[in-house]
Protein backbone atom coordinates (compact mmCIF):
# COMPACT_ATOMS: atom_id res chain seq x y z
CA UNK A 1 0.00 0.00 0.00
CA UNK A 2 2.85 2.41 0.88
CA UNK A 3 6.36 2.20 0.21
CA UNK A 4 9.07 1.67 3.48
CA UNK A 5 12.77 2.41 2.93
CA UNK A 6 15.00 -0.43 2.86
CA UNK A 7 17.27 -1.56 5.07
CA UNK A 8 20.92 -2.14 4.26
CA UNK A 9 22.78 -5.35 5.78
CA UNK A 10 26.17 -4.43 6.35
CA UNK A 11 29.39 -7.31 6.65
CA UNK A 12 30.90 -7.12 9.67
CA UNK A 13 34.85 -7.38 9.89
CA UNK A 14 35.88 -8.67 13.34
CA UNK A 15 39.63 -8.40 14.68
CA UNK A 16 41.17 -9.46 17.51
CA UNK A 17 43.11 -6.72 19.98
CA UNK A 18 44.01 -8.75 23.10
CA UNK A 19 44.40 -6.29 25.82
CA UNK A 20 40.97 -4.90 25.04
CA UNK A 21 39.41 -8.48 24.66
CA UNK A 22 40.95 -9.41 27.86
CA UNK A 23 39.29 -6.32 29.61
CA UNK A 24 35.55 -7.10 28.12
CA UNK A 25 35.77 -10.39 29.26
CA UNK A 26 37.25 -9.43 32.80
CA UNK A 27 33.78 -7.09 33.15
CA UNK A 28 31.45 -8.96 31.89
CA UNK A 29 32.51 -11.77 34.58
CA UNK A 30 32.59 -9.05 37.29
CA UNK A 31 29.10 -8.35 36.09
CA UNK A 32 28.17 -11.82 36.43
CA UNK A 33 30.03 -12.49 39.84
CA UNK A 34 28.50 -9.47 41.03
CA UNK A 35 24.84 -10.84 39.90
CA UNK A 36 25.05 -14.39 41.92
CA UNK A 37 26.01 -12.77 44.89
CA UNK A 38 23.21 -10.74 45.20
CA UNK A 39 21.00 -13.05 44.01
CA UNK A 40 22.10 -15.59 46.57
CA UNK A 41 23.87 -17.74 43.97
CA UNK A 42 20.99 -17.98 41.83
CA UNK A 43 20.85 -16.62 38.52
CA UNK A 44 18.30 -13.90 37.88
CA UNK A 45 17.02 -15.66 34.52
CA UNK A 46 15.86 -18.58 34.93
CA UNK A 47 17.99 -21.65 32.49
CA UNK A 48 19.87 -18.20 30.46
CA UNK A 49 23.05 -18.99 29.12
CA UNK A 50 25.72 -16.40 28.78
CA UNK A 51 28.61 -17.09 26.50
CA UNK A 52 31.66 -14.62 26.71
CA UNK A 53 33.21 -14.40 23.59
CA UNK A 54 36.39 -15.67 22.00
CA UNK A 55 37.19 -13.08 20.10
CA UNK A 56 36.22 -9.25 20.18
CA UNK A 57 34.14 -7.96 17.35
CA UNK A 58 34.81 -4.99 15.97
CA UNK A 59 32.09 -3.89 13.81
CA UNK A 60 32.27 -0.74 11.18
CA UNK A 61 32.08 2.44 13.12
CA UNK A 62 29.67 3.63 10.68
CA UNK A 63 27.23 0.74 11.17
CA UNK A 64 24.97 0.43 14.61
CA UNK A 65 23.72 -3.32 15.17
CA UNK A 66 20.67 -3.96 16.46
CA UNK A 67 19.59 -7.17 17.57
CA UNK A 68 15.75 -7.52 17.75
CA UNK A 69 13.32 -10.43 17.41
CA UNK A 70 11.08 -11.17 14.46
CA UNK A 71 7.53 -10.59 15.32
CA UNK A 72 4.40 -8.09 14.65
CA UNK A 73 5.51 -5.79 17.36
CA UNK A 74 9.08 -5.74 16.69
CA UNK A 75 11.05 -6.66 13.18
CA UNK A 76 9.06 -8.46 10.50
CA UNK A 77 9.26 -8.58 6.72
CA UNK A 78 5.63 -7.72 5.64
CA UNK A 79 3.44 -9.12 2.86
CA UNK A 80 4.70 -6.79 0.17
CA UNK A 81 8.42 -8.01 0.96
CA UNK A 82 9.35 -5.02 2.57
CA UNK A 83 10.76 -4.71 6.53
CA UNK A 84 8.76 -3.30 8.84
CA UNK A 85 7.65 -3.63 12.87
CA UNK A 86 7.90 -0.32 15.43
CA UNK A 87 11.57 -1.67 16.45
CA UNK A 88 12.28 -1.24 13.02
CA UNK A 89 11.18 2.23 12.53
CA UNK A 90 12.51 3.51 15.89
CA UNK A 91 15.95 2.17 14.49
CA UNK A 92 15.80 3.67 11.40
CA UNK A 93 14.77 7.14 13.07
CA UNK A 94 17.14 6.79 15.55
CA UNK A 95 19.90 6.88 12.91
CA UNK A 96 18.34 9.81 11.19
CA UNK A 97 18.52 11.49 14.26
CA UNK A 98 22.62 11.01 14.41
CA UNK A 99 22.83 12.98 11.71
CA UNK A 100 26.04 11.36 10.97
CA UNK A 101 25.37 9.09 8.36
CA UNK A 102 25.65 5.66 9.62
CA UNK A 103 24.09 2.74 8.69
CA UNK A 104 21.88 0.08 10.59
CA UNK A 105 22.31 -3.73 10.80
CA UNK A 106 20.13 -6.10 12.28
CA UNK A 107 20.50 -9.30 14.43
CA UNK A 108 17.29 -11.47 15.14
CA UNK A 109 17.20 -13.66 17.48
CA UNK A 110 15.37 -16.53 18.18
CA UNK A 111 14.46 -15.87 21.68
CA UNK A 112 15.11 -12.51 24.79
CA UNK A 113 17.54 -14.48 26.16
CA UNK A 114 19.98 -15.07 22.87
CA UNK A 115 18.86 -10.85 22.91
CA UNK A 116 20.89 -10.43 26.34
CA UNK A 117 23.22 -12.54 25.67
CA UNK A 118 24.09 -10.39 21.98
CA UNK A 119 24.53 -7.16 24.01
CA UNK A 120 26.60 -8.99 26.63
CA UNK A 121 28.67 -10.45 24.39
CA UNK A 122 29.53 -7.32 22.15
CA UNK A 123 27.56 -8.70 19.15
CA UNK A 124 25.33 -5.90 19.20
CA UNK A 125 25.04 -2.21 20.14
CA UNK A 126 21.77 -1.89 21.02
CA UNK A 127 18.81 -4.43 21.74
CA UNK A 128 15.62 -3.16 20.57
CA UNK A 129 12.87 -6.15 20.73
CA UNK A 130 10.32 -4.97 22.82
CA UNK A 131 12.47 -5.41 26.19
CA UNK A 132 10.55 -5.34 29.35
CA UNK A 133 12.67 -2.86 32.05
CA UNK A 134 12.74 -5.27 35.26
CA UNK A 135 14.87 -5.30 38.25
CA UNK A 136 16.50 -8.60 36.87
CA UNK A 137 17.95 -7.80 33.98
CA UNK A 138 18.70 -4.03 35.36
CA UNK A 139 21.58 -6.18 36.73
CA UNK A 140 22.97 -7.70 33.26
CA UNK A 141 22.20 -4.30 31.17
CA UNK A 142 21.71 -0.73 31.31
CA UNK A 143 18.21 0.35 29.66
CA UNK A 144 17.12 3.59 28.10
CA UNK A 145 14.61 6.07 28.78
CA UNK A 146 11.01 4.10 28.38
CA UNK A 147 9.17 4.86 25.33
CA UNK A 148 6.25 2.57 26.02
CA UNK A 149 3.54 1.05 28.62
CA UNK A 150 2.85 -2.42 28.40
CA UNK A 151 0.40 -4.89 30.22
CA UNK A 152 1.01 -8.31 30.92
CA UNK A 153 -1.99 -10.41 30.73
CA UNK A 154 -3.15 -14.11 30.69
CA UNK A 155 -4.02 -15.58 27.76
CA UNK A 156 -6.58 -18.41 26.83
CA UNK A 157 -8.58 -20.22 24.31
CA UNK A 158 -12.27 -19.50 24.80
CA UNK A 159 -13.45 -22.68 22.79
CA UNK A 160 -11.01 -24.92 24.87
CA UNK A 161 -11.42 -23.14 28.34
CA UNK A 162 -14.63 -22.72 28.84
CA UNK A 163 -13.99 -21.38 32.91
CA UNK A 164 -10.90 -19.74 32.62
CA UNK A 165 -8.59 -18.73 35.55
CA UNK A 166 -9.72 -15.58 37.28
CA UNK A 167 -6.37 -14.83 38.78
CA UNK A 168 -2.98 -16.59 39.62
CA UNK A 169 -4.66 -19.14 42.32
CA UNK A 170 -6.42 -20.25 39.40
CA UNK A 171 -3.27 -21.04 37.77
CA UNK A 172 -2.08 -23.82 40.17
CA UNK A 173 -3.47 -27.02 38.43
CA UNK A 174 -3.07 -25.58 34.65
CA UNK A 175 -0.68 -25.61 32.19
CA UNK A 176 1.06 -22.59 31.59
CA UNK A 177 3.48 -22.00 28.95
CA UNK A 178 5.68 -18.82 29.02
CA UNK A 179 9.10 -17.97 26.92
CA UNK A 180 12.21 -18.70 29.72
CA UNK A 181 14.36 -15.69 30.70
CA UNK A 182 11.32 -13.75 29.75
CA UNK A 183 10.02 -11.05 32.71
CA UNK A 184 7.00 -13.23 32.59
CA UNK A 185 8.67 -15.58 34.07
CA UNK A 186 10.42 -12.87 36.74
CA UNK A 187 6.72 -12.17 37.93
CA UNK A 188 5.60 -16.08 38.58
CA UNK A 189 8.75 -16.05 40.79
CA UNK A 190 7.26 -12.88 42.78
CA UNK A 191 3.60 -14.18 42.88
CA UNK A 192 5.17 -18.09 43.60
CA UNK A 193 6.10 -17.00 47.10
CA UNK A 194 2.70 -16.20 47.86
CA UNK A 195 1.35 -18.90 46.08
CA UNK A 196 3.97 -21.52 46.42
CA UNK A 197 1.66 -24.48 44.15
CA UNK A 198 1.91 -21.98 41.33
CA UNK A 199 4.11 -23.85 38.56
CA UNK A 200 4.85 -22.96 35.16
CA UNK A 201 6.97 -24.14 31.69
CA UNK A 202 9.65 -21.92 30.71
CA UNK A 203 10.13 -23.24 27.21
CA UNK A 204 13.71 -22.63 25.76
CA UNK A 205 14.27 -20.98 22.41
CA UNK A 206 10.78 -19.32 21.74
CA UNK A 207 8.57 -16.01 22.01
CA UNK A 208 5.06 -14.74 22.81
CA UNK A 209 3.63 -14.82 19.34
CA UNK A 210 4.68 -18.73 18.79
CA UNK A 211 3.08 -19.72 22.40
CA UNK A 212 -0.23 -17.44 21.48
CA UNK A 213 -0.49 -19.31 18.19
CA UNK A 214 -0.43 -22.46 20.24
CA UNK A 215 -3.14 -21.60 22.25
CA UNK A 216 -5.29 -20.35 19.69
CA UNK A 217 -4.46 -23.35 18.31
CA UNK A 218 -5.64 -25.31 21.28
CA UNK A 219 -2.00 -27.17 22.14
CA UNK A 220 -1.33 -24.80 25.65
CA UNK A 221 -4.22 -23.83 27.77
CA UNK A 222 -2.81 -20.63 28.96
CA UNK A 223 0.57 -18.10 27.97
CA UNK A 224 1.33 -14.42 29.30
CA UNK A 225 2.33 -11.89 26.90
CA UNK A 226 2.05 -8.28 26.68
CA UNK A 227 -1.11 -6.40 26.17
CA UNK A 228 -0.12 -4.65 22.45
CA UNK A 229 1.03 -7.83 21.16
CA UNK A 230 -2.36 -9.98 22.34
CA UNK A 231 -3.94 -6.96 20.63
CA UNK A 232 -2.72 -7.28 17.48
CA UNK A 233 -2.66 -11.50 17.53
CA UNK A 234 -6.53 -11.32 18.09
CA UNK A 235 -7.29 -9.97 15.12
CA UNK A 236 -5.76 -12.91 13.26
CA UNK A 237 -7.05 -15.77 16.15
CA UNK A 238 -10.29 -14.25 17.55
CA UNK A 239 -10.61 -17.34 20.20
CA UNK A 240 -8.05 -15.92 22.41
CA UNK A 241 -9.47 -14.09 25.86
CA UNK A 242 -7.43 -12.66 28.27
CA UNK A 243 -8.35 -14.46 31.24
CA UNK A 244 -6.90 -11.53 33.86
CA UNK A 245 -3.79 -9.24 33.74
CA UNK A 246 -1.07 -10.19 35.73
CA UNK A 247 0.58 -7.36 38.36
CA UNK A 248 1.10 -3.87 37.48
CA UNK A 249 2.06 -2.23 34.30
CA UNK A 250 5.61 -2.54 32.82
CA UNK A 251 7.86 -0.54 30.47
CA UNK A 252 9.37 -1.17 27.26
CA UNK A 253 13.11 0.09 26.50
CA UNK A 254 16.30 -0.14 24.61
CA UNK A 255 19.04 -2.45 26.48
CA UNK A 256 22.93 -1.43 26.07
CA UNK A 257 26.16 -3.57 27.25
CA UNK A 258 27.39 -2.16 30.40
CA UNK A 259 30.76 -2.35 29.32
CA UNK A 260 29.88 -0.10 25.86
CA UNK A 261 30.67 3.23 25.28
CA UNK A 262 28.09 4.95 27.62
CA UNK A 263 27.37 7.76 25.01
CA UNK A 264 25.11 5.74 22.35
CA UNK A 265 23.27 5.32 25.28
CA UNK A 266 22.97 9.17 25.83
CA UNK A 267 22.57 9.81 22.29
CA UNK A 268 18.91 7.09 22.87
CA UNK A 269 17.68 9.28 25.76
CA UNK A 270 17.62 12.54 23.58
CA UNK A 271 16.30 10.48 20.65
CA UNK A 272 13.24 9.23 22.65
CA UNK A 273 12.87 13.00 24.47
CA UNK A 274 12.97 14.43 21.14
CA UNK A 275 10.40 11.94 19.26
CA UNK A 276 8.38 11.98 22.71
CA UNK A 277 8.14 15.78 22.10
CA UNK A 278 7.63 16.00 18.30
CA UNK A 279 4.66 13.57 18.36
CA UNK A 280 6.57 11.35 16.04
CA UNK A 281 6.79 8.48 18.87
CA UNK A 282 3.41 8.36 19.34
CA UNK A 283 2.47 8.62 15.61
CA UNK A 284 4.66 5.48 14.77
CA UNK A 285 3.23 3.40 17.68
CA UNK A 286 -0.07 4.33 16.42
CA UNK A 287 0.87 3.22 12.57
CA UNK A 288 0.84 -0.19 14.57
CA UNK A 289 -1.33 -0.71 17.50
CA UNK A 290 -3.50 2.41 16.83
CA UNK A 291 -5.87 0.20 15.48
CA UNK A 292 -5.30 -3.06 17.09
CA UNK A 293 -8.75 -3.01 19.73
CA UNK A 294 -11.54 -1.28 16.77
CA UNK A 295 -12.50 -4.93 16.14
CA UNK A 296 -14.66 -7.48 18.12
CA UNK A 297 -14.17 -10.80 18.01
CA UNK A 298 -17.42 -11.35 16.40
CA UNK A 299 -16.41 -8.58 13.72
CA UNK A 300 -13.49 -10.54 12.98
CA UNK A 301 -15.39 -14.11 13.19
CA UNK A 302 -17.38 -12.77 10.16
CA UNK A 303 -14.60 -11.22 8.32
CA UNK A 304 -12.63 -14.46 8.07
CA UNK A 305 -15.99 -16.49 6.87
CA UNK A 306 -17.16 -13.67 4.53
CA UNK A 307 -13.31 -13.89 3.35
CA UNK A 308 -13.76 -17.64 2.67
CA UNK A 309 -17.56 -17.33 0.95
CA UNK A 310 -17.74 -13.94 -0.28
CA UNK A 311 -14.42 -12.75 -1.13
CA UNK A 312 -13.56 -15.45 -3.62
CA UNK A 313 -16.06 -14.04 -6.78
CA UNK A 314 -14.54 -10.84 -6.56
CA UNK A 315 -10.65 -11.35 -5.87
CA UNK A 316 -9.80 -11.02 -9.68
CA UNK A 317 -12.14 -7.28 -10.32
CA UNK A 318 -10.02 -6.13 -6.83
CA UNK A 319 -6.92 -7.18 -8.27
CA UNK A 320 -7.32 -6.16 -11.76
CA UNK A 321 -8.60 -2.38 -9.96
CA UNK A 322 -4.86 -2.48 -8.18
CA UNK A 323 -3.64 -2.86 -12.07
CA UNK A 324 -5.22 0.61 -12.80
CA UNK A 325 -4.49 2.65 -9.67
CA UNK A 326 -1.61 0.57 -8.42
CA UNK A 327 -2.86 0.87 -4.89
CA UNK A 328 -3.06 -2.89 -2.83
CA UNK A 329 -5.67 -4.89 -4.27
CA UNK A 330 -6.13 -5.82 -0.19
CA UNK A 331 -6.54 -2.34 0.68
CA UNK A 332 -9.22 -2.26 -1.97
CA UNK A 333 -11.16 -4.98 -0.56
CA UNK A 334 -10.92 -4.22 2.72
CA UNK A 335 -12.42 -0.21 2.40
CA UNK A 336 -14.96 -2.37 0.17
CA UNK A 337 -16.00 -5.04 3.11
CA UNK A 338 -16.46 -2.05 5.34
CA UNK A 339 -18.72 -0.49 3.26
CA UNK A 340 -20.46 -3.33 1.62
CA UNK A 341 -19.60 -6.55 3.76
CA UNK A 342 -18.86 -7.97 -0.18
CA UNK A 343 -22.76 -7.63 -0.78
CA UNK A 344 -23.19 -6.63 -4.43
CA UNK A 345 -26.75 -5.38 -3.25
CA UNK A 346 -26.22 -3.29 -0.29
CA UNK A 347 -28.49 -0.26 -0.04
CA UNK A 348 -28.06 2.36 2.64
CA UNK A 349 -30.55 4.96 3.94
CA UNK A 350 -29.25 7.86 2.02
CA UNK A 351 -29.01 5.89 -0.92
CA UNK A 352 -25.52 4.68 -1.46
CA UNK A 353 -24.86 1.56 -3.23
CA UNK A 354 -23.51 -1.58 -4.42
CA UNK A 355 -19.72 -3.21 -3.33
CA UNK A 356 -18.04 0.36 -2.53
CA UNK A 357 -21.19 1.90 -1.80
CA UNK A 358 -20.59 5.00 -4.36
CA UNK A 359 -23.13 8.08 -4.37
CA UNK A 360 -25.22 8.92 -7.21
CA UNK A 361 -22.79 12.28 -7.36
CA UNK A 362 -19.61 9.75 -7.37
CA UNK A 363 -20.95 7.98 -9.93
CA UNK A 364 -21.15 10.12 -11.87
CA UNK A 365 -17.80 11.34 -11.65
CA UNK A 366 -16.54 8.20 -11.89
CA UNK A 367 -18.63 7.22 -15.43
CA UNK A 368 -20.86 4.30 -13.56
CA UNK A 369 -24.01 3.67 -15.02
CA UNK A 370 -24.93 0.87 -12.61
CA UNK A 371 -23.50 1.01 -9.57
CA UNK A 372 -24.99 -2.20 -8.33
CA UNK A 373 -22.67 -3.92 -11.04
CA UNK A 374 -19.31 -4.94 -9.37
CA UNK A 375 -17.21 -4.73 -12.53
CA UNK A 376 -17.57 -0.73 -12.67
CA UNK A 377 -17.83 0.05 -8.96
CA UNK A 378 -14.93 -1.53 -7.95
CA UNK A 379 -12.46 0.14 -10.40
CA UNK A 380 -14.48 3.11 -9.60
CA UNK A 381 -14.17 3.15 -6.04
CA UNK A 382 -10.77 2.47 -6.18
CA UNK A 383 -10.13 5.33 -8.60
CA UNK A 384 -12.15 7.79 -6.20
CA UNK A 385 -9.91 6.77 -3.71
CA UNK A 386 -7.14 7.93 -5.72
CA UNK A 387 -7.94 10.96 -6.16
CA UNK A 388 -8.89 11.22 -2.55
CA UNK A 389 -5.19 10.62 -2.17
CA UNK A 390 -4.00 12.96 -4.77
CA UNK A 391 -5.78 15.87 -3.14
CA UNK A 392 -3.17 15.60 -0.40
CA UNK A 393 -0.13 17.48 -0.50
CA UNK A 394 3.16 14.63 -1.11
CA UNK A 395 4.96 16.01 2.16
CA UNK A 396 2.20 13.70 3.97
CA UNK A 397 4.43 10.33 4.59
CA UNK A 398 2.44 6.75 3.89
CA UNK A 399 0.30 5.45 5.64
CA UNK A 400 -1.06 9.22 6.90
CA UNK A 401 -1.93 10.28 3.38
CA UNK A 402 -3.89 7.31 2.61
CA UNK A 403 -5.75 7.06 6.13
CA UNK A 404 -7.23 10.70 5.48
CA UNK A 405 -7.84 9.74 1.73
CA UNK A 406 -9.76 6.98 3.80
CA UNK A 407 -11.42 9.13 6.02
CA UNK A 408 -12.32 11.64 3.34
CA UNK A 409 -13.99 8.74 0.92
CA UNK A 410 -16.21 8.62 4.15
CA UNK A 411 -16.61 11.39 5.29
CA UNK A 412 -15.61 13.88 2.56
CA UNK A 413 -12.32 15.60 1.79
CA UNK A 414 -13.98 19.22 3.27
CA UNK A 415 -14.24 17.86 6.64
CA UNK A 416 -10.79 16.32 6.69
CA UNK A 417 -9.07 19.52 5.63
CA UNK A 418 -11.02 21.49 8.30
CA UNK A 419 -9.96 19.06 10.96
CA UNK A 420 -6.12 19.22 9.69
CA UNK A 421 -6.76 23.12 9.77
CA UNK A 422 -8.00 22.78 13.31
CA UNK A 423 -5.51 20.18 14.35
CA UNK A 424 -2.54 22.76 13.16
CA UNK A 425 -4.70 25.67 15.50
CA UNK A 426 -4.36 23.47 18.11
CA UNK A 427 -0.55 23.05 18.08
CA UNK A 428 -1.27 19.47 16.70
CA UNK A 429 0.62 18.34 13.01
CA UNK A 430 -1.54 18.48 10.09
CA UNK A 431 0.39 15.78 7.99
CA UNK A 432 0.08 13.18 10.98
CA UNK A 433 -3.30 10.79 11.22
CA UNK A 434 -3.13 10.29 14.62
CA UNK A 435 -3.25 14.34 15.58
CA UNK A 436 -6.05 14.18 12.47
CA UNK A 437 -8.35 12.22 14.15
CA UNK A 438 -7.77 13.98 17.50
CA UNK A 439 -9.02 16.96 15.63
CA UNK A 440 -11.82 15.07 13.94
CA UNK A 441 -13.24 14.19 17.04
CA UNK A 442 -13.36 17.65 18.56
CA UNK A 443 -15.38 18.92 15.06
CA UNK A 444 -18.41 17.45 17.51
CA UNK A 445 -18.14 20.59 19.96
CA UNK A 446 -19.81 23.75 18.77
CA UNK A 447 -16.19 25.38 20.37
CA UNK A 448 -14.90 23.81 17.39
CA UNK A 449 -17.30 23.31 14.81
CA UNK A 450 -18.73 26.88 14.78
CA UNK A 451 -15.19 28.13 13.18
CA UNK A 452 -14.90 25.47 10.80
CA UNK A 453 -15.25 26.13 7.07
CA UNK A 454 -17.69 23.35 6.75
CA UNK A 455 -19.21 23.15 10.03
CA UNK A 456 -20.32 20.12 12.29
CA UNK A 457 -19.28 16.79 11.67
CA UNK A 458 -20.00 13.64 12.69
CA UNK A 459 -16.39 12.97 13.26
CA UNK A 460 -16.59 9.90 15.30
CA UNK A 461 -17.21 7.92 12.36
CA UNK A 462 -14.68 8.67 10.03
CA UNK A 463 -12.40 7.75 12.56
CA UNK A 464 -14.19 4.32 13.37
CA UNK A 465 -14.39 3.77 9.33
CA UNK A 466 -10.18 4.21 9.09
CA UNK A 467 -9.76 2.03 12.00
CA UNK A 468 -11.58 -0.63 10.88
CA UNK A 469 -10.44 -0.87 7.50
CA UNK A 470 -6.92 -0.66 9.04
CA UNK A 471 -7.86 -4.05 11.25
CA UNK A 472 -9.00 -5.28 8.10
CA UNK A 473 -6.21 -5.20 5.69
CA UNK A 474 -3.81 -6.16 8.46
CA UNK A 475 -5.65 -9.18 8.63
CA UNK A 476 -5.94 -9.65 4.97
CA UNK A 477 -1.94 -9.34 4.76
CA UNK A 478 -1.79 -12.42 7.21
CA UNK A 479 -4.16 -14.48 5.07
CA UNK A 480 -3.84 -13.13 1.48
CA UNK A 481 -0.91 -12.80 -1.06
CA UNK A 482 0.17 -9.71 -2.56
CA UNK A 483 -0.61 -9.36 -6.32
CA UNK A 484 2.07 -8.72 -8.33
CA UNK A 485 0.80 -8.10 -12.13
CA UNK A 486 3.54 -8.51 -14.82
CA UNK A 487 5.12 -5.28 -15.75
CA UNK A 488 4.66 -2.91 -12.82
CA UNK A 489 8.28 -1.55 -12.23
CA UNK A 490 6.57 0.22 -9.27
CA UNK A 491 3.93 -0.80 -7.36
CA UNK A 492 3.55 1.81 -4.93
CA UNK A 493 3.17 4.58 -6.94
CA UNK A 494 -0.15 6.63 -7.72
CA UNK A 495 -1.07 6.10 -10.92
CA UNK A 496 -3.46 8.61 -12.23
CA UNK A 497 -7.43 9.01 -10.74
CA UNK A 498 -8.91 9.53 -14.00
């Protein structure tokens, strides 16, 4: 739908200098020494191995590792091929923010403790994977400022639990499943003494996302994971419930060696103050859990079976409508199932109709005759959106430009422009959906209406309408292939609206 830049994966050259590998190792065992004696001889995570390297590593002074994990929330390579995941973007931001020209390499691991042990080991500068800050691994790493709240919460499968736990008591006699070395495991520990009967699995070599597909699944009757990634997860496996969260809210941060040079570390802090301030933070997290909650699980129940029995008839008119505009045949279907549900012969009160419910006005425009005929409303809806887009000014960065394209095939593109008018009155950005629909949602007060252009609005529901569709293409990414028609040097660019 929109295009991300690319990532470049640098070699990296090691060497050997003795003295200095002699002093690494020297404090990372002081560091580890240090650990088991406060921890009365008992490692702090639970089965983690630490390996202290042979050899120093040296990488390119003009390259920052990362080491990350591969997962919705974190470091993924998305549907269209391209990378993507908040970790990601922060790390590509981060090293805008230098200023200084250096590139960015990424490590994934398999699991958070092969993370640790990375930065502990000098393979990596900087661990960004959706770390949890706890007093545990404050001991093996130094952290950043936070840039994000998290929840952890207890997970179940409603059709195989059918009187799930309702808090850690209820635990005892079931089988829970949680990645080892993860902090999920640090809180069991803390809520163990208490509740001594309280057992778990820490299974080796795995994440959140793998033990939430196995209970959706139906192999594990409960996991823990954090709230934003059980968000997003639902939308793809609607029979997971959180059965109760578990202890107080946690934060999410960037880990650094405690034996690395302690100004990267600095140079993080005013990256996250500075994106924290600018409203770019909180625009990027909402690119990918803005949306995560718009759907219920009954929504999404009827998605995936209209997807199966609906979906199919139409799949070639939505992908030959990407071969005119060039925007995601997936995006396409998805602002058409919230308009339509796929039905050919949906009617609404004020008279819009047919798959991408067009207006008589938009029809019009767009040359339909019959708008109840799917072979000339779906190319036309997908060319309205279009030019929706192309009203925009190109300084708006994808995805903003198409969500208000979005909201303005619902709402109208007067509306829209009024709220990015008021958002920019209200010290908000007018290129950024997220401030957008803050301002949309105020064009309900008369304080706010009443010096608008074009008056009230029922704002609420553009935003709902964006949302939604947002839910639903994510989903359709999961489930359904890109097209990729033969000839298209480049398929994210607008073609033409008319």
């Amino acid at each position: 739908m929109w295009k991300k830049s690319g990532v470049d994966f640098i070699a990296i050259k090691p060497y050997i200098t003795k003295h200095k590998q002699g002093l690494i190792k020297l404090a990372a065992l002081a560091i580890i020494m240090i650990i088991i004696m406060v921890s009365g001889n008992k490692f702090p995570f639970e089965e983690t191995k630490i390996v202290l390297p042979e050899t120093e590593v040296k990488r390119d002074e003009n390259v920052i590792t990362f080491v990350t994990l591969n997962s919705p929330s974190t470091y993924y390579i998305d549907s269209d091929k391209e990378y993507a995941g908040l970790e990601y973007e922060l790390a590509q931001e981060f090293v805008k923010f230098l200023e200084t020209g250096k590139e960015v390499n990424f490590i994934v691991a398999d699991s958070i403790e092969e993370v640790i042990a990375t930065i502990i080991n000098g393979k990596a500068d900087i661990a960004a994977s959706d770390l949890t800050v706890t007093s545990a691994r404050k001991q093996l790493i130094n952290f950043s400022i936070p840039y994000q709240d998290i929840q952890q919460q207890v997970i179940y499968n409603r059709k195989k639990t059918r009187k799930p736990a309702k808090s850690v008591e209820g635990l005892v006699d079931a089988e829970t499943v949680v990645p080892a070395s993860s902090s999920f495991v640090e809180r069991l520990r803390k809520y163990q003494r208490d509740v001594p009967a309280l057992n778990w699995i820490g299974q080796e070599g795995t994440h959140s996302e793998t033990l939430l597909e196995e209970v959706a699944k139906g192999n594990i009757q409960y996991t823990i994971a954090d709230n934003h990634l059980v968000s997003v997860l639902k939308n793809y496996f609607p029979n997971l419930r959180v059965a109760f969260p578990l202890g107080n809210p946690e934060k999410i941060a960037w880990g650094f060696s405690k034996t690395s040079d302690p100004a990267l570390l600095l140079q993080a802090n005013a990256f996250f103050s500075a994106i924290k301030h600018s409203g770019k933070l909180r625009n990027l997290i909402d690119r990918y859990h803005g949306n995560t909650n718009r759907l219920k699980p009954v929504d999404i129940k009827a998605f995936l079976a209209r997807s199966r029995s609906r979906l199919p008839q139409y799949k070639k008119l939505f992908k030959e409508a990407q071969e005119v505009t060039n925007l995601d045949w997936r995006l396409i279907a998805s602002l058409s199932y919230q308009e339509s549900h796929w039905d050919t012969f949906s009617t609404s009160p004020t008279k819009v109709r047919g798959l991408m419910m067009l207006t008589e006005a938009t029809s019009d425009l767009m040359g339909v005759t019959d708008r109840l005929d799917p072979e000339q409303s779906i190319p036309a809806g997908a060319k309205y959106l279009n030019r929706m887009i192309n009203k925009f000014p190109e300084r708006i960065a994808e995805p903003d430009r198409t969500y208000m394209a979005l909201a303005s095939y619902n709402i109208g593109f007067a509306h829209v422009e009024d709220a990015r008018v008021l958002a920019q009155r209200l010290g908000l950005s007018p290129d950024s959906w997220v401030d957008v629909k803050k301002a949309l949602l105020k064009l309900r007060d008369p304080k706010h209406y009443s010096k608008a252009k074009y008056g009230y609005c029922r704002c609420i529901q553009p935003v709902i309408y964006v949302e939604s569709i947002r839910s639903y293409y994510n989903i359709m990414t999961r489930f359904e292939p890109p097209h990729e028609p033969h000839g298209i040097e480049d398929p994210f660019k607008i073609a033409s609206s008319n």
